[in-house]
PDB file of N, CA and C in Angstrom:
ATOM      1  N   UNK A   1       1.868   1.251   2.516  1.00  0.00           N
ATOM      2  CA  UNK A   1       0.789   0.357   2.149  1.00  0.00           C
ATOM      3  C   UNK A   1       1.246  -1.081   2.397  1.00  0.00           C
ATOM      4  N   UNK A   2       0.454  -1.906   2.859  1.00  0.00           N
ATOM      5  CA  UNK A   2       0.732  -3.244   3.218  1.00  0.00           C
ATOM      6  C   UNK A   2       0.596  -4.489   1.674  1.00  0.00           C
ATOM      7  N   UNK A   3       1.937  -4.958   2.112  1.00  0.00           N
ATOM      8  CA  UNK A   3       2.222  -5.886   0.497  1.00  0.00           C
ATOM      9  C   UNK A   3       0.927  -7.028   0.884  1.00  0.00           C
ATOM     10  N   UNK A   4       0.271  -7.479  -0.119  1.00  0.00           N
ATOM     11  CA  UNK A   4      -0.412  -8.516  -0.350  1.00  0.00           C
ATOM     12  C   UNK A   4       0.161  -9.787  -0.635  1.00  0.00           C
ATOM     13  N   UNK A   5       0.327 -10.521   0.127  1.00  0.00           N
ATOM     14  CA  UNK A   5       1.528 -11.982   0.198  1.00  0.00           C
ATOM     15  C   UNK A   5       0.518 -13.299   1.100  1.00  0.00           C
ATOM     16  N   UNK A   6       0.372 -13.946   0.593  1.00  0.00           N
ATOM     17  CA  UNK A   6      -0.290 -15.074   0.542  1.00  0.00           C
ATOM     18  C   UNK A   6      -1.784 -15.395   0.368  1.00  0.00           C
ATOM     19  N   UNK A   7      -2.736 -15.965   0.293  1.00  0.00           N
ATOM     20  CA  UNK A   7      -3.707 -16.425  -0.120  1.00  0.00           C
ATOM     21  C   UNK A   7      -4.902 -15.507   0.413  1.00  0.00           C
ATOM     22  N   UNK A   8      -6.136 -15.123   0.022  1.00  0.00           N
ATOM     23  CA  UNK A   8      -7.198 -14.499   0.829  1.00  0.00           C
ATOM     24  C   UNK A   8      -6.898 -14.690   2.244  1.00  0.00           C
ATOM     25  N   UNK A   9      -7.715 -16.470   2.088  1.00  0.00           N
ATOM     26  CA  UNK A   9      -7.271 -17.090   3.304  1.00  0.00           C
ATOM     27  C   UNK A   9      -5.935 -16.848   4.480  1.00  0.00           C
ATOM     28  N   UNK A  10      -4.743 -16.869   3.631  1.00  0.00           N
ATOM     29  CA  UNK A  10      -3.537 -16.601   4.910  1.00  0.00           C
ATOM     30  C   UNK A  10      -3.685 -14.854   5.717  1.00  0.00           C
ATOM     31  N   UNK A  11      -4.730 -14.476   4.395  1.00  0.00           N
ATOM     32  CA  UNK A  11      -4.130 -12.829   5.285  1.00  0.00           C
ATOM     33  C   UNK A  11      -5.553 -12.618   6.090  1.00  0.00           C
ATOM     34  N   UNK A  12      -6.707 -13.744   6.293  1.00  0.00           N
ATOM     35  CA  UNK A  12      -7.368 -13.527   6.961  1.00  0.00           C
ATOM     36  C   UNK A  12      -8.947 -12.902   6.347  1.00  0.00           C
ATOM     37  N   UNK A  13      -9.080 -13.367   5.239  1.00  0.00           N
ATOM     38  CA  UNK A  13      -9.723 -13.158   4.584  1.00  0.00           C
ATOM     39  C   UNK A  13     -11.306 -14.408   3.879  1.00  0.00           C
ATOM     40  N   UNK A  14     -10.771 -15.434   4.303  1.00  0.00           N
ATOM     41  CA  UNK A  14     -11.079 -16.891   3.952  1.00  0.00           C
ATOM     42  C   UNK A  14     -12.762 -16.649   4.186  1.00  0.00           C
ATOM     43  N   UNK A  15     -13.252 -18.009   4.089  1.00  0.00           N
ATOM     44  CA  UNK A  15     -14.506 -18.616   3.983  1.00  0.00           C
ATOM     45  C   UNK A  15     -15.514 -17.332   4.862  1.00  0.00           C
ATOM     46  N   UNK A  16     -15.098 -17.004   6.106  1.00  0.00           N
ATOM     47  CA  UNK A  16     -16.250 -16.189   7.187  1.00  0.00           C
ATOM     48  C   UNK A  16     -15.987 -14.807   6.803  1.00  0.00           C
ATOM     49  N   UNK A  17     -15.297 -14.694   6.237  1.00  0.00           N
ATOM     50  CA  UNK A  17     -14.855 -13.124   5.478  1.00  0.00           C
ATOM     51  C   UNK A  17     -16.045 -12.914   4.378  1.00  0.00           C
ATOM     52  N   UNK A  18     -15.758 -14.121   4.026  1.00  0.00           N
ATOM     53  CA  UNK A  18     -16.206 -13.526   2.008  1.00  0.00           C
ATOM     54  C   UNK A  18     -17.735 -13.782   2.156  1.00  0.00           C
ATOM     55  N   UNK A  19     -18.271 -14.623   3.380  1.00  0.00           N
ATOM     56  CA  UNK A  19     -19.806 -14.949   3.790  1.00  0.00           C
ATOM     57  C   UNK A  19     -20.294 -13.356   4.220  1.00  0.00           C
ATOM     58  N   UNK A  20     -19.986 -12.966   5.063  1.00  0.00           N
ATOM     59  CA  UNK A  20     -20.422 -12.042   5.944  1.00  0.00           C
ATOM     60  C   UNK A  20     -20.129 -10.794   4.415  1.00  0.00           C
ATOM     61  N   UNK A  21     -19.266 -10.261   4.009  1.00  0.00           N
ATOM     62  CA  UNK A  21     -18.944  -9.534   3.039  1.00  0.00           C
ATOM     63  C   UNK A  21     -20.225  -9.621   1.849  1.00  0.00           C
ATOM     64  N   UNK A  22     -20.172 -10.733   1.569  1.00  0.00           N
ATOM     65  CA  UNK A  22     -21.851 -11.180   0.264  1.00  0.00           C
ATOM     66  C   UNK A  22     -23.052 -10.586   0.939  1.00  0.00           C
ATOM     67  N   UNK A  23     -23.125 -10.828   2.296  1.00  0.00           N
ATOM     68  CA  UNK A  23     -24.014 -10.269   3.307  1.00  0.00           C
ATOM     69  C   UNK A  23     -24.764  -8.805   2.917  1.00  0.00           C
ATOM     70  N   UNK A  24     -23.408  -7.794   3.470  1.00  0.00           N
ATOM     71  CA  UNK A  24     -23.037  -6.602   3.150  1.00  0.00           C
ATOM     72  C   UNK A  24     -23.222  -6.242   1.989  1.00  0.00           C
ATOM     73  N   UNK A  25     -22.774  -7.179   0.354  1.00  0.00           N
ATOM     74  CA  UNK A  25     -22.238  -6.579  -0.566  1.00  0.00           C
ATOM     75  C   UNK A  25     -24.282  -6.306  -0.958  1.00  0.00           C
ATOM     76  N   UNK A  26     -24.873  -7.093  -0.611  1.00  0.00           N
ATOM     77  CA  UNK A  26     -26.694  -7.091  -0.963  1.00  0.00           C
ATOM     78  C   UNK A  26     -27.645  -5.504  -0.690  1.00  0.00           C
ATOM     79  N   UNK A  27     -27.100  -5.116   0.849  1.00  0.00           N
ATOM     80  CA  UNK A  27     -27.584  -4.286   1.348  1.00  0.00           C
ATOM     81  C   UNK A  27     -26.448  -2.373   0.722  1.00  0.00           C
ATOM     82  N   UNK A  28     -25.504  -2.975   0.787  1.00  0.00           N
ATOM     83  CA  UNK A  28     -24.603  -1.684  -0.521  1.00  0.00           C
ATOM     84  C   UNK A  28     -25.114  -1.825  -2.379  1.00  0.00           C
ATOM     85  N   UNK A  29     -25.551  -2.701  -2.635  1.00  0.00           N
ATOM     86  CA  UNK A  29     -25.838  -2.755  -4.250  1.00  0.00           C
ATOM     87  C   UNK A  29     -27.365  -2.100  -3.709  1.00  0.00           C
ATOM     88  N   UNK A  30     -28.263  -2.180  -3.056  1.00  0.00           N
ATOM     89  CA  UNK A  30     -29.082  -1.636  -2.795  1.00  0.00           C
ATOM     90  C   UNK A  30     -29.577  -0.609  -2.370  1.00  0.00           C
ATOM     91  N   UNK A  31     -28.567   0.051  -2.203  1.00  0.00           N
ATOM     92  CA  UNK A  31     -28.001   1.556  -2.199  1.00  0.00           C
ATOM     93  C   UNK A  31     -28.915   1.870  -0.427  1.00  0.00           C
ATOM     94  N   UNK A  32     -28.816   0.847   0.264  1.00  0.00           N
ATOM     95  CA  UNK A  32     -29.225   1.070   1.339  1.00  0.00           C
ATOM     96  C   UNK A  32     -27.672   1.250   2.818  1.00  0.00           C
ATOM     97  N   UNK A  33     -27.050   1.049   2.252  1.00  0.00           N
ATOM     98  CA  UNK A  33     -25.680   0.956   3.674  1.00  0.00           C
ATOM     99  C   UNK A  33     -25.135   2.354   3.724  1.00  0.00           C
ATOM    100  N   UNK A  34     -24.939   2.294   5.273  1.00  0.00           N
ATOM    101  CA  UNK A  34     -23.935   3.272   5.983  1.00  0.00           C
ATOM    102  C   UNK A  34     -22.958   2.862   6.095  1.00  0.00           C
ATOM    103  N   UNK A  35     -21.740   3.837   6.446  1.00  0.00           N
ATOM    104  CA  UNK A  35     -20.308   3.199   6.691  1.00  0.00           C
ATOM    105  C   UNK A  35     -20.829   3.339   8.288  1.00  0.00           C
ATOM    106  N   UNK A  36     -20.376   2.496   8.934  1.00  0.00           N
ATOM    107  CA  UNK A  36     -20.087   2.182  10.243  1.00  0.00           C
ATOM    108  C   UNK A  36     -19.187   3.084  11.497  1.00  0.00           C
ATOM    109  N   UNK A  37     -17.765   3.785  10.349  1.00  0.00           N
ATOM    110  CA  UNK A  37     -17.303   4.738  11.329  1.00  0.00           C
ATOM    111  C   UNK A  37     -17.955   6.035  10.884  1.00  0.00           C
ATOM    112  N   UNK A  38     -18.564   6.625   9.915  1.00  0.00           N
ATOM    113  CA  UNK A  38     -19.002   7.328   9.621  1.00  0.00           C
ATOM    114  C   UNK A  38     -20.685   8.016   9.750  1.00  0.00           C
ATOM    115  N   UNK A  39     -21.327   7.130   9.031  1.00  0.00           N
ATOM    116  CA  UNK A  39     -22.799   7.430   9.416  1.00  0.00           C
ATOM    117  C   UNK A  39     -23.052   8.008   8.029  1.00  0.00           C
ATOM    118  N   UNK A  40     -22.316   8.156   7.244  1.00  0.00           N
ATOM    119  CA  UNK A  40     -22.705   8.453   6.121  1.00  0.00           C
ATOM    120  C   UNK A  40     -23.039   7.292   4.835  1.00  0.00           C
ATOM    121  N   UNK A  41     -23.870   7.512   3.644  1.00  0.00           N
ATOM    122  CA  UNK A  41     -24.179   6.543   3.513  1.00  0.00           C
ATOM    123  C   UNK A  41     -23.088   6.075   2.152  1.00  0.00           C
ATOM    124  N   UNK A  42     -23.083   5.006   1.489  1.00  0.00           N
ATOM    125  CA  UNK A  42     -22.203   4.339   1.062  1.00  0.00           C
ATOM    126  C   UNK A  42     -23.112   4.194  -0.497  1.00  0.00           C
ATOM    127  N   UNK A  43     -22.065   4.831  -1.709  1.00  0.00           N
ATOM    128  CA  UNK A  43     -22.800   5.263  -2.679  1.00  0.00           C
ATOM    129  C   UNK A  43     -22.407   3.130  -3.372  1.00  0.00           C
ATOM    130  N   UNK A  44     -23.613   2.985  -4.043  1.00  0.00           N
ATOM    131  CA  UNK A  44     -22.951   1.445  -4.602  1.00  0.00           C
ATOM    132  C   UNK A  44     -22.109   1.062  -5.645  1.00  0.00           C
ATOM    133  N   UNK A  45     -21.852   2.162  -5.972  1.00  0.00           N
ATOM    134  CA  UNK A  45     -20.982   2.443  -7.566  1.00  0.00           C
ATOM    135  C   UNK A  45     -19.290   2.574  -7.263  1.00  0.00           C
ATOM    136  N   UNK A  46     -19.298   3.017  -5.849  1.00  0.00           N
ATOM    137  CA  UNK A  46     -17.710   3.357  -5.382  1.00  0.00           C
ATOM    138  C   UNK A  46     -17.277   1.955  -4.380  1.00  0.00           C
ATOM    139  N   UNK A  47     -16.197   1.815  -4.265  1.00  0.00           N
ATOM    140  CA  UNK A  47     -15.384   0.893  -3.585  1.00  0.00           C
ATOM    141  C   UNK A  47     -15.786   0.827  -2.221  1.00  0.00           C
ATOM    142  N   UNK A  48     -15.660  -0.346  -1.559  1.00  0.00           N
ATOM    143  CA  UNK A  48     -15.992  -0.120  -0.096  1.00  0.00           C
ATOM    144  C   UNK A  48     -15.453  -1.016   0.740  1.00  0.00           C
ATOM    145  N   UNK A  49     -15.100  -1.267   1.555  1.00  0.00           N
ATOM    146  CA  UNK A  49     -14.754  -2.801   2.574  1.00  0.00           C
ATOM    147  C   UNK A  49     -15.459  -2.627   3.509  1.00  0.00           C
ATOM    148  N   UNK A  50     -15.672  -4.295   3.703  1.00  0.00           N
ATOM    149  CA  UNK A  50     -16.695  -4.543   4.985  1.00  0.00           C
ATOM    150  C   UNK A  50     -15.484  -4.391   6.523  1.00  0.00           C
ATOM    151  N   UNK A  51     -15.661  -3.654   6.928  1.00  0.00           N
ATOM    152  CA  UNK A  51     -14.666  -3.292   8.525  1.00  0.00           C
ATOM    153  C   UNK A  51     -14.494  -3.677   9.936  1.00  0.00           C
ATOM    154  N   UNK A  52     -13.584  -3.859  10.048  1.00  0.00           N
ATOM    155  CA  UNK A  52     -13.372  -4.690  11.166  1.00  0.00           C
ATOM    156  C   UNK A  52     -13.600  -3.804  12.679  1.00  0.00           C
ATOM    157  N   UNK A  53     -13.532  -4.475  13.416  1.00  0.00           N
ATOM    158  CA  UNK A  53     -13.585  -3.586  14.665  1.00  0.00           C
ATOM    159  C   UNK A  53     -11.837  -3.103  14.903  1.00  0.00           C
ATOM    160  N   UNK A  54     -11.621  -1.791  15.295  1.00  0.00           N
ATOM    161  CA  UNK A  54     -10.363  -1.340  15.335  1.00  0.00           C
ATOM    162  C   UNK A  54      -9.679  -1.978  16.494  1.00  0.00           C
ATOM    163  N   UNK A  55      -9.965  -2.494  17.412  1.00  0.00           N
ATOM    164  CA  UNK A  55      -9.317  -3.136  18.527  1.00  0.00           C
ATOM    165  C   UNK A  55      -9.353  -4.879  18.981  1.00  0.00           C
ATOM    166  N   UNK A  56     -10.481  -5.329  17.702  1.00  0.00           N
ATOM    167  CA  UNK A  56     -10.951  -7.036  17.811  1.00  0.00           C
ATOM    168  C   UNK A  56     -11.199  -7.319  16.167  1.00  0.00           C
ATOM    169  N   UNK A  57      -9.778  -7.447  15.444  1.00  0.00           N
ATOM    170  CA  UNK A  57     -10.241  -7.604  14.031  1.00  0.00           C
ATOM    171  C   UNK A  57     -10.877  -8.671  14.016  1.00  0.00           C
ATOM    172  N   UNK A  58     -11.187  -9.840  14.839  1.00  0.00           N
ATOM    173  CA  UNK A  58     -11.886 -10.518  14.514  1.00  0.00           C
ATOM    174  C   UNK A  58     -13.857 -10.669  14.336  1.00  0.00           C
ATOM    175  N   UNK A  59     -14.411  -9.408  14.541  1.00  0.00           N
ATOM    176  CA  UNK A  59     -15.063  -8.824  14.516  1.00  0.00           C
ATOM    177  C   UNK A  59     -15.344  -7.984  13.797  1.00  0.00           C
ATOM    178  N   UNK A  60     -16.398  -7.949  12.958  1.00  0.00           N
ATOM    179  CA  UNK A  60     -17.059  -7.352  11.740  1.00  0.00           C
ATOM    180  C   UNK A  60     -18.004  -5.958  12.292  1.00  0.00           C
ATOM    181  N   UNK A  61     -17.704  -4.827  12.250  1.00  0.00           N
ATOM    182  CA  UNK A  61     -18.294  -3.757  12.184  1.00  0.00           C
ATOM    183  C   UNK A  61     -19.771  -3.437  11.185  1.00  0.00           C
ATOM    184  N   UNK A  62     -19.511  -3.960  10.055  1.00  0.00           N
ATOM    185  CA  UNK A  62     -20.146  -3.724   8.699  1.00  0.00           C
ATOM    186  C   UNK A  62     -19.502  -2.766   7.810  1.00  0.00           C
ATOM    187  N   UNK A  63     -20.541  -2.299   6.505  1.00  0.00           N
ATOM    188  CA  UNK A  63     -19.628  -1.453   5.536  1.00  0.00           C
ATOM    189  C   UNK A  63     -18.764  -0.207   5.693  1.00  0.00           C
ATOM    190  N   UNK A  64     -18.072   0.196   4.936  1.00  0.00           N
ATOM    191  CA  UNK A  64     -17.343   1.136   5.534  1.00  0.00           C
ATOM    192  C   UNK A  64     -16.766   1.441   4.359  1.00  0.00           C
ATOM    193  N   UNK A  65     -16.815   3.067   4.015  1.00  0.00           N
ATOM    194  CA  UNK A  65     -16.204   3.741   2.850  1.00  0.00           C
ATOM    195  C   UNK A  65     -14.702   3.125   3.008  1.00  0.00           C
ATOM    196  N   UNK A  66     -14.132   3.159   2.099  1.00  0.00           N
ATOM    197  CA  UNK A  66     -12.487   2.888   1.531  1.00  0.00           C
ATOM    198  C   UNK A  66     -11.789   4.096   1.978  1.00  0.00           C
ATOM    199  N   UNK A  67     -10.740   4.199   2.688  1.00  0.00           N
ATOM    200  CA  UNK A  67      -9.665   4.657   2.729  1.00  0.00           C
ATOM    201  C   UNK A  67     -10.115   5.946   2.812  1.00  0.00           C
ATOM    202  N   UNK A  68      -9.368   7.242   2.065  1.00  0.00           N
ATOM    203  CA  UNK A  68      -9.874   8.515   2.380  1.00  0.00           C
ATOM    204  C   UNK A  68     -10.951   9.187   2.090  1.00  0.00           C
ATOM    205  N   UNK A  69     -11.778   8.398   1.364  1.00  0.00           N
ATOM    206  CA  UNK A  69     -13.293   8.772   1.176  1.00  0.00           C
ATOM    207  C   UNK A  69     -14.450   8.882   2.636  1.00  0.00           C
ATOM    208  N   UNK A  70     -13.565   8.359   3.786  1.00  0.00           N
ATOM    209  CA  UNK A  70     -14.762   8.387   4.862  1.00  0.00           C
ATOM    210  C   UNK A  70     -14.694   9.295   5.572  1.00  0.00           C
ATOM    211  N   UNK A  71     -15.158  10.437   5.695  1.00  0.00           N
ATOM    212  CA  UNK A  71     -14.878  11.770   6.767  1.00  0.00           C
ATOM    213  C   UNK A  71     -14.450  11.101   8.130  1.00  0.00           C
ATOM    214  N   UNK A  72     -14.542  10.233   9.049  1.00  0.00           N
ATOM    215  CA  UNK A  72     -14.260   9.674   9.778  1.00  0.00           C
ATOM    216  C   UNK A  72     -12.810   9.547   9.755  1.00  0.00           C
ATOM    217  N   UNK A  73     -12.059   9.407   8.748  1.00  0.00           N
ATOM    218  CA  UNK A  73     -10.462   8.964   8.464  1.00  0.00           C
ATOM    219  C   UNK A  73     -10.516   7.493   7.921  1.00  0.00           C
ATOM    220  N   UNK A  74     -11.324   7.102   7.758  1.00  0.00           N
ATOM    221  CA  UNK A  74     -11.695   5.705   6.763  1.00  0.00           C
ATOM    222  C   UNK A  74     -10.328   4.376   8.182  1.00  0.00           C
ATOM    223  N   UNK A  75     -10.057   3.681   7.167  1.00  0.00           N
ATOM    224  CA  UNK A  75      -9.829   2.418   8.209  1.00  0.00           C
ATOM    225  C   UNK A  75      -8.119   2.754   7.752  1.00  0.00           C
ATOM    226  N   UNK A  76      -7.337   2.343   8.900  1.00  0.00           N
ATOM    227  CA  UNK A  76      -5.908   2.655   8.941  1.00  0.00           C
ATOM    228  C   UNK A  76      -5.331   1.713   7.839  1.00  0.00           C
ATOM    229  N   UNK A  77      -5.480   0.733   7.768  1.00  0.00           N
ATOM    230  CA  UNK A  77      -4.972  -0.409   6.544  1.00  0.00           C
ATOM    231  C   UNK A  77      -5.463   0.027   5.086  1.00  0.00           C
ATOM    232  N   UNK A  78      -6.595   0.747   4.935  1.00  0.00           N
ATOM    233  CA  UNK A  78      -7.237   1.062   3.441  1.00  0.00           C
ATOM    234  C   UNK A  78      -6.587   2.585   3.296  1.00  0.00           C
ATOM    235  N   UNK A  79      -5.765   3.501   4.119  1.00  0.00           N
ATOM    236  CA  UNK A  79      -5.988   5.006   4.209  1.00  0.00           C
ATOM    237  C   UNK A  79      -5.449   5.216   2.677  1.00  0.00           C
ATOM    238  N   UNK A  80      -4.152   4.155   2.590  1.00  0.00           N
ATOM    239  CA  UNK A  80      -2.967   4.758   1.399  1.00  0.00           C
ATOM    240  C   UNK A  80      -3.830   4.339  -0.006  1.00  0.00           C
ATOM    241  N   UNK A  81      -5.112   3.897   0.240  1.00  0.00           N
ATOM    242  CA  UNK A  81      -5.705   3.056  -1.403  1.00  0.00           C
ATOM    243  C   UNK A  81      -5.600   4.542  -2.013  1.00  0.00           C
ATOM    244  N   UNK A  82      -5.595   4.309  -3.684  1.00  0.00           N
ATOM    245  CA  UNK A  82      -6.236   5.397  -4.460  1.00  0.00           C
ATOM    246  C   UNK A  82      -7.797   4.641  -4.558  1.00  0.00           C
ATOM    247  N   UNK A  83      -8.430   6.158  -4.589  1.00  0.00           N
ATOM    248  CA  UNK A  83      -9.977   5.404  -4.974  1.00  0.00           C
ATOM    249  C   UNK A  83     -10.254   6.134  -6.283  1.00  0.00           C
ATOM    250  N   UNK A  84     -11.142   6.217  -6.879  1.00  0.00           N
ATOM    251  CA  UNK A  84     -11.572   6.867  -7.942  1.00  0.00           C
ATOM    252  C   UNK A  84     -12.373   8.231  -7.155  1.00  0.00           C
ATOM    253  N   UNK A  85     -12.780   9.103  -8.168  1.00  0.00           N
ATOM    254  CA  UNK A  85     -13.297  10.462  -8.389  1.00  0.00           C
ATOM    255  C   UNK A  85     -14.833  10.218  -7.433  1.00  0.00           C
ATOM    256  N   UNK A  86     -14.916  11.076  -6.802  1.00  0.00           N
ATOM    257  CA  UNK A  86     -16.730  11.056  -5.860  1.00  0.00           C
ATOM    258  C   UNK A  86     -17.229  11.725  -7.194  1.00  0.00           C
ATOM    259  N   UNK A  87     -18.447  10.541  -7.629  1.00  0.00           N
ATOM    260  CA  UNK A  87     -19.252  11.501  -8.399  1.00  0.00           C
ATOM    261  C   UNK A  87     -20.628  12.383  -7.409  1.00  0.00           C
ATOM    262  N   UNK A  88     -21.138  13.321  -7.869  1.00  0.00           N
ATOM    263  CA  UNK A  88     -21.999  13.999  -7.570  1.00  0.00           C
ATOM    264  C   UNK A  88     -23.857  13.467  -8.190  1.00  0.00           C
ATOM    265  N   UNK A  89     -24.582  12.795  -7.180  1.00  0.00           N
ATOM    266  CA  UNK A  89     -26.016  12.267  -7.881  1.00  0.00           C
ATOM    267  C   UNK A  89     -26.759  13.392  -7.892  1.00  0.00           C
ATOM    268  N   UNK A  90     -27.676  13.629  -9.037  1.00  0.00           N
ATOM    269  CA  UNK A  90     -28.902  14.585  -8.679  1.00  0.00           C
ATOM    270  C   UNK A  90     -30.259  13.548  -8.318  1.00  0.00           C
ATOM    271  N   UNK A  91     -30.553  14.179  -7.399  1.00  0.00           N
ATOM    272  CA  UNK A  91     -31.428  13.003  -6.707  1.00  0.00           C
ATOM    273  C   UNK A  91     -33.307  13.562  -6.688  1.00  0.00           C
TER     274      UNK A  91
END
């Protein structure tokens, strides 16, 4: 797992991160988002990061399940997170 060592900002996280992310975070509380490598949809109660493109991190994919929650294999930097328990909705 990668140590967390310097500011949002130094690890690339700063001002166009946290814009575009608020973006995202509107359309996931709204229980409307897909993960991006997946196609599945993104429950709003569980953890999520907004994802980069795997070959141009400077480039925003959109939401994207956390780590091993995404049948896809979730994003290589999030794989080692613990996440919490998938709950089950009756819908």
């Amino acid at each position: 797992m990668m140590a967390s060592i310097g500011s949002t900002t130094a690890r690339g996280y700063g001002a166009d991160h946290q814009k575009e992310r608020a973006k995202a975070k509107r359309i996931v509380d709204a229980g409307q988002a897909h993960c991006w490598r997946c196609g599945g949809w993104i429950n709003p109660a569980m953890p999520w990061d907004l994802g980069h493109d795997d070959h141009d991190r400077t480039q925003y994919r959109g939401p994207e399940h956390r780590g091993r929650e995404c049948p896809a294999g979730g994003n290589r930097a999030t794989s080692g997170r613990r996440v919490t328990k998938l709950r089950r909705w009756n819908l």
